[in-house]
C-alpha atoms as a PDB file:
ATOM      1  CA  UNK A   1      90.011 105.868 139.133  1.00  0.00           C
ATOM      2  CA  UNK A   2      86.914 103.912 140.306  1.00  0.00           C
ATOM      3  CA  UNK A   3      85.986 106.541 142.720  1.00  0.00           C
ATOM      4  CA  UNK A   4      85.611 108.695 140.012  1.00  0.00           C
ATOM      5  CA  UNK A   5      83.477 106.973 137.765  1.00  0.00           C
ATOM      6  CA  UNK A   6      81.606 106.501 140.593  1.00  0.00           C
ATOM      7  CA  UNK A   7      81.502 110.152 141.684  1.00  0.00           C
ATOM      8  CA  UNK A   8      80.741 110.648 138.106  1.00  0.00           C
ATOM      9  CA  UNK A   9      77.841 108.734 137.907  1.00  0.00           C
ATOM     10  CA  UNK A  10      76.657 110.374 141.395  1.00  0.00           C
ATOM     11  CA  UNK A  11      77.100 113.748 139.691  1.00  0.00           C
ATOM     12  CA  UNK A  12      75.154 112.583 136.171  1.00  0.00           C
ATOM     13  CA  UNK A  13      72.216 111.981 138.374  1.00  0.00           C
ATOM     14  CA  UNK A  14      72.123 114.869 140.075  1.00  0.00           C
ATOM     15  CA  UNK A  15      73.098 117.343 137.267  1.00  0.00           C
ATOM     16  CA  UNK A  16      69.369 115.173 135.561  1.00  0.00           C
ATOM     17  CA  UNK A  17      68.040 116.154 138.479  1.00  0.00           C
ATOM     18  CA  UNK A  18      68.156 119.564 138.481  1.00  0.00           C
ATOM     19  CA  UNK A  19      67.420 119.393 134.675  1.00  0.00           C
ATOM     20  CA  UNK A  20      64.211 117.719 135.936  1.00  0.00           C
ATOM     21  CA  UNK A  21      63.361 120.394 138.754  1.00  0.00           C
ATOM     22  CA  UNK A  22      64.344 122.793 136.005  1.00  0.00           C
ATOM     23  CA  UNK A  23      61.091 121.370 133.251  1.00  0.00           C
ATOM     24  CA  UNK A  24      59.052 120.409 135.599  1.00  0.00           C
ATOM     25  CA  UNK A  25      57.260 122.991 137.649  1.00  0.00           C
ATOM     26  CA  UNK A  26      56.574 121.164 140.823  1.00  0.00           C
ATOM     27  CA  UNK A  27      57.771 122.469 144.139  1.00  0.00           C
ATOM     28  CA  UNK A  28      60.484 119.170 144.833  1.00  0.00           C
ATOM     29  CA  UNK A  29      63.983 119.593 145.227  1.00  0.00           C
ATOM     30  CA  UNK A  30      66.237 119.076 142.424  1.00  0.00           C
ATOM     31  CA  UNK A  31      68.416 116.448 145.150  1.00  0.00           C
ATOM     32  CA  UNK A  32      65.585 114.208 145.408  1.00  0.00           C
ATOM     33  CA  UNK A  33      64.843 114.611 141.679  1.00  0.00           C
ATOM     34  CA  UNK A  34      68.223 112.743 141.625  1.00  0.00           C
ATOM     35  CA  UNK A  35      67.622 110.900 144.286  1.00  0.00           C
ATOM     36  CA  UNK A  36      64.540 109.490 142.761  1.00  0.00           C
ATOM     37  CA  UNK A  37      66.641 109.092 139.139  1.00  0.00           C
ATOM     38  CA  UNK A  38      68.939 107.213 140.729  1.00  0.00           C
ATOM     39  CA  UNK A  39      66.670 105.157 143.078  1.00  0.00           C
ATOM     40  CA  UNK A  40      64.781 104.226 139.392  1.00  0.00           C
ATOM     41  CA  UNK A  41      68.351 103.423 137.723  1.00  0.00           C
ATOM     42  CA  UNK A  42      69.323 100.908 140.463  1.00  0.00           C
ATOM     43  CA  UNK A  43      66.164  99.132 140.456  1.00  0.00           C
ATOM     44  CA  UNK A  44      66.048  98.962 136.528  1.00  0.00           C
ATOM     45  CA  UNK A  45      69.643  97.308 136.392  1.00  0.00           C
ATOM     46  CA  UNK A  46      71.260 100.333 134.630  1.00  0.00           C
ATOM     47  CA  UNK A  47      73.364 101.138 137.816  1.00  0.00           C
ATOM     48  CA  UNK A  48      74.698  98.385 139.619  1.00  0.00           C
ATOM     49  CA  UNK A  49      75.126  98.567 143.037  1.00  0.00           C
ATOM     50  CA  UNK A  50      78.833  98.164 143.283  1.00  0.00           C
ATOM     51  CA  UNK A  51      79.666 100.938 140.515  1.00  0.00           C
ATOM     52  CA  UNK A  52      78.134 103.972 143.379  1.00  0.00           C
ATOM     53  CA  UNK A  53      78.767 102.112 146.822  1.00  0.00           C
ATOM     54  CA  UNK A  54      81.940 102.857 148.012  1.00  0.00           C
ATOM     55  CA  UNK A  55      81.479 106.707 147.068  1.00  0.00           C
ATOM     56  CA  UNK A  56      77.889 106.493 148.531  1.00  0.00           C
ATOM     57  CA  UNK A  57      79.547 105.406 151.416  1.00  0.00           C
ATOM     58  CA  UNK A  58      81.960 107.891 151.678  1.00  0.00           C
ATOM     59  CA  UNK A  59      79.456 110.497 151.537  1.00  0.00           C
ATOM     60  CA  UNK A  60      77.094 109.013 153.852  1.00  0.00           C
ATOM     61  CA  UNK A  61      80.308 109.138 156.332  1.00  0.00           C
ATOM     62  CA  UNK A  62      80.988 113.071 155.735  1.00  0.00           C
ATOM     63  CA  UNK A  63      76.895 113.718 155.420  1.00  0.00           C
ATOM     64  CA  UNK A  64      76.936 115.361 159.307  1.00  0.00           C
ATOM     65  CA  UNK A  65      79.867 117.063 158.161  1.00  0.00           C
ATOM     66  CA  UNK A  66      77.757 118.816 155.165  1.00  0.00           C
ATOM     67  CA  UNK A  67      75.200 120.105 157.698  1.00  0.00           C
ATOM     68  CA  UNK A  68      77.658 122.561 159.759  1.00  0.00           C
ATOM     69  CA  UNK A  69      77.162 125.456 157.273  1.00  0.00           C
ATOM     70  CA  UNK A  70      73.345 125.074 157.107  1.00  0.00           C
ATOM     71  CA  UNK A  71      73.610 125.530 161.068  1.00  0.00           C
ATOM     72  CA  UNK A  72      75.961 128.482 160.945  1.00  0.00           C
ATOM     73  CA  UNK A  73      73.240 129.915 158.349  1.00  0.00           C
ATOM     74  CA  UNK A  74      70.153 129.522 160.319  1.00  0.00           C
ATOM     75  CA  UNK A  75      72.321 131.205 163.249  1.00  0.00           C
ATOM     76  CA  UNK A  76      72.391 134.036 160.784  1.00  0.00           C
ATOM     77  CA  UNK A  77      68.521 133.993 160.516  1.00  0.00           C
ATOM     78  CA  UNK A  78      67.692 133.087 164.133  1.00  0.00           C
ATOM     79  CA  UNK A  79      66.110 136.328 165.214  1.00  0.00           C
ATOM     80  CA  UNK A  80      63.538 136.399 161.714  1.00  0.00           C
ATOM     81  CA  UNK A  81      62.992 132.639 162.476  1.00  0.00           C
ATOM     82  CA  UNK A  82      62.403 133.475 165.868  1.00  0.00           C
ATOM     83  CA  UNK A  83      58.815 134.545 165.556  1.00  0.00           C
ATOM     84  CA  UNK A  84      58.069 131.074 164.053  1.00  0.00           C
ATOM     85  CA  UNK A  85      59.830 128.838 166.615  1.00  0.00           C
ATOM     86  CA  UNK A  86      57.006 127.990 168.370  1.00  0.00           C
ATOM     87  CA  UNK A  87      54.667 126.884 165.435  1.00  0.00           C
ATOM     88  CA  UNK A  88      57.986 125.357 163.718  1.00  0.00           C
ATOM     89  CA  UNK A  89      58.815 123.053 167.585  1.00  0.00           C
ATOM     90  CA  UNK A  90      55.005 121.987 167.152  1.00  0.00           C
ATOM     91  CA  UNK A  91      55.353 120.818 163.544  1.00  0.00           C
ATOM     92  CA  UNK A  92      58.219 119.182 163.973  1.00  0.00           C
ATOM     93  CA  UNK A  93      57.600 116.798 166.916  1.00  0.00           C
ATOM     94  CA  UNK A  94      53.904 116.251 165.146  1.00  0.00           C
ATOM     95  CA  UNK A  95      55.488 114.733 162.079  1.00  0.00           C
ATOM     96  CA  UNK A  96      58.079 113.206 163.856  1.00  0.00           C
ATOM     97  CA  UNK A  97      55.073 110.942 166.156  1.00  0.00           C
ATOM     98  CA  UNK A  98      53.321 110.457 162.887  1.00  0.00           C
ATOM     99  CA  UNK A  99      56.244 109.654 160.939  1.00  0.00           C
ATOM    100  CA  UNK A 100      56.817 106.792 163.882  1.00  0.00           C
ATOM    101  CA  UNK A 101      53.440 105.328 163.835  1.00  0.00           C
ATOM    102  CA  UNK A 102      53.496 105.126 160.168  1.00  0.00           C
ATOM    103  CA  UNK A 103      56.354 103.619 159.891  1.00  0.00           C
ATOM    104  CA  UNK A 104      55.774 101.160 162.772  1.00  0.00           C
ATOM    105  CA  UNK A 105      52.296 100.018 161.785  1.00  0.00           C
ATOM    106  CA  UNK A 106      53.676  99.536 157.596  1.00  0.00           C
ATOM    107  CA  UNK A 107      56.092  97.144 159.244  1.00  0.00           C
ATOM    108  CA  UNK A 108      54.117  95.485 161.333  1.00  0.00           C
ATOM    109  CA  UNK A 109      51.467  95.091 157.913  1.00  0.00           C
ATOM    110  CA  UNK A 110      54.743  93.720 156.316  1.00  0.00           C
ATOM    111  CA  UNK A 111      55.579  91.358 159.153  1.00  0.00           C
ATOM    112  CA  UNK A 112      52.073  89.629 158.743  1.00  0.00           C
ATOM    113  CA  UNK A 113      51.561  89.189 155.794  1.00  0.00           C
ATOM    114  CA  UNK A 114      55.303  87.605 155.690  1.00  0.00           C
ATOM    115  CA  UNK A 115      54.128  85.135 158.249  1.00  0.00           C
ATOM    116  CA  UNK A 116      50.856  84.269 156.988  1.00  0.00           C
ATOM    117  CA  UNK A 117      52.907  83.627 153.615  1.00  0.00           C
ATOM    118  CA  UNK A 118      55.110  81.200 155.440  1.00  0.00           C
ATOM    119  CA  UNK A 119      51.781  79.677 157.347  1.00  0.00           C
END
């Protein structure tokens, strides 16, 4: 039974989510709509934690599971997407370098300031 409440819950968010992408004309995905309502529900205290985690988990475990028919569909599509490959390769391995550096200089800001806190 607590898997279900916590499916439940899961399934509340992301049914407000696609409410949200629904009224609000904005070109974001109804899952991180939910994603985001959720995110703001845990950090306000009117999720806990411990009333998604173990379902969380679950589908965290099965996620690369969920990705087999979105490869079987861009199989479908390979020779219209084929024309793009190129331009898509670039993009991809751009954002991925930038995404890095971001991320590694925002930690090392964190890092810092945590030790000059501590100093």
């Amino acid at each position: 039974m607590k898997y279900v409440k916590q499916f439940f819950i899961i399934l509340i968010m992301a049914v407000l989510g696609g409410i949200l992408n629904w009224l609000i004309p904005l070109p974001i995905p109804a899952t991180v709509w939910g994603m985001l309502l959720m995110f703001i529900a845990l950090m306000c205290g009117l999720v806990k934690l411990n009333q998604v985690e173990d379902t969380a988990d679950f589908f965290m475990g099965i996620m690369p599971m969920l990705f087999v028919p979105l490869a079987v569909g861009l199989m479908d599509t390979w020779q219209i997407l084929a024309d793009y490959a190129m331009p898509i390769i670039i993009i991809v391995v751009a954002s991925f370098f930038i995404c890095y550096a971001v991320t590694g200089k925002t930690a090392d800001i964190i890092i810092n300031r945590k030790e000059k806190n501590h100093e």
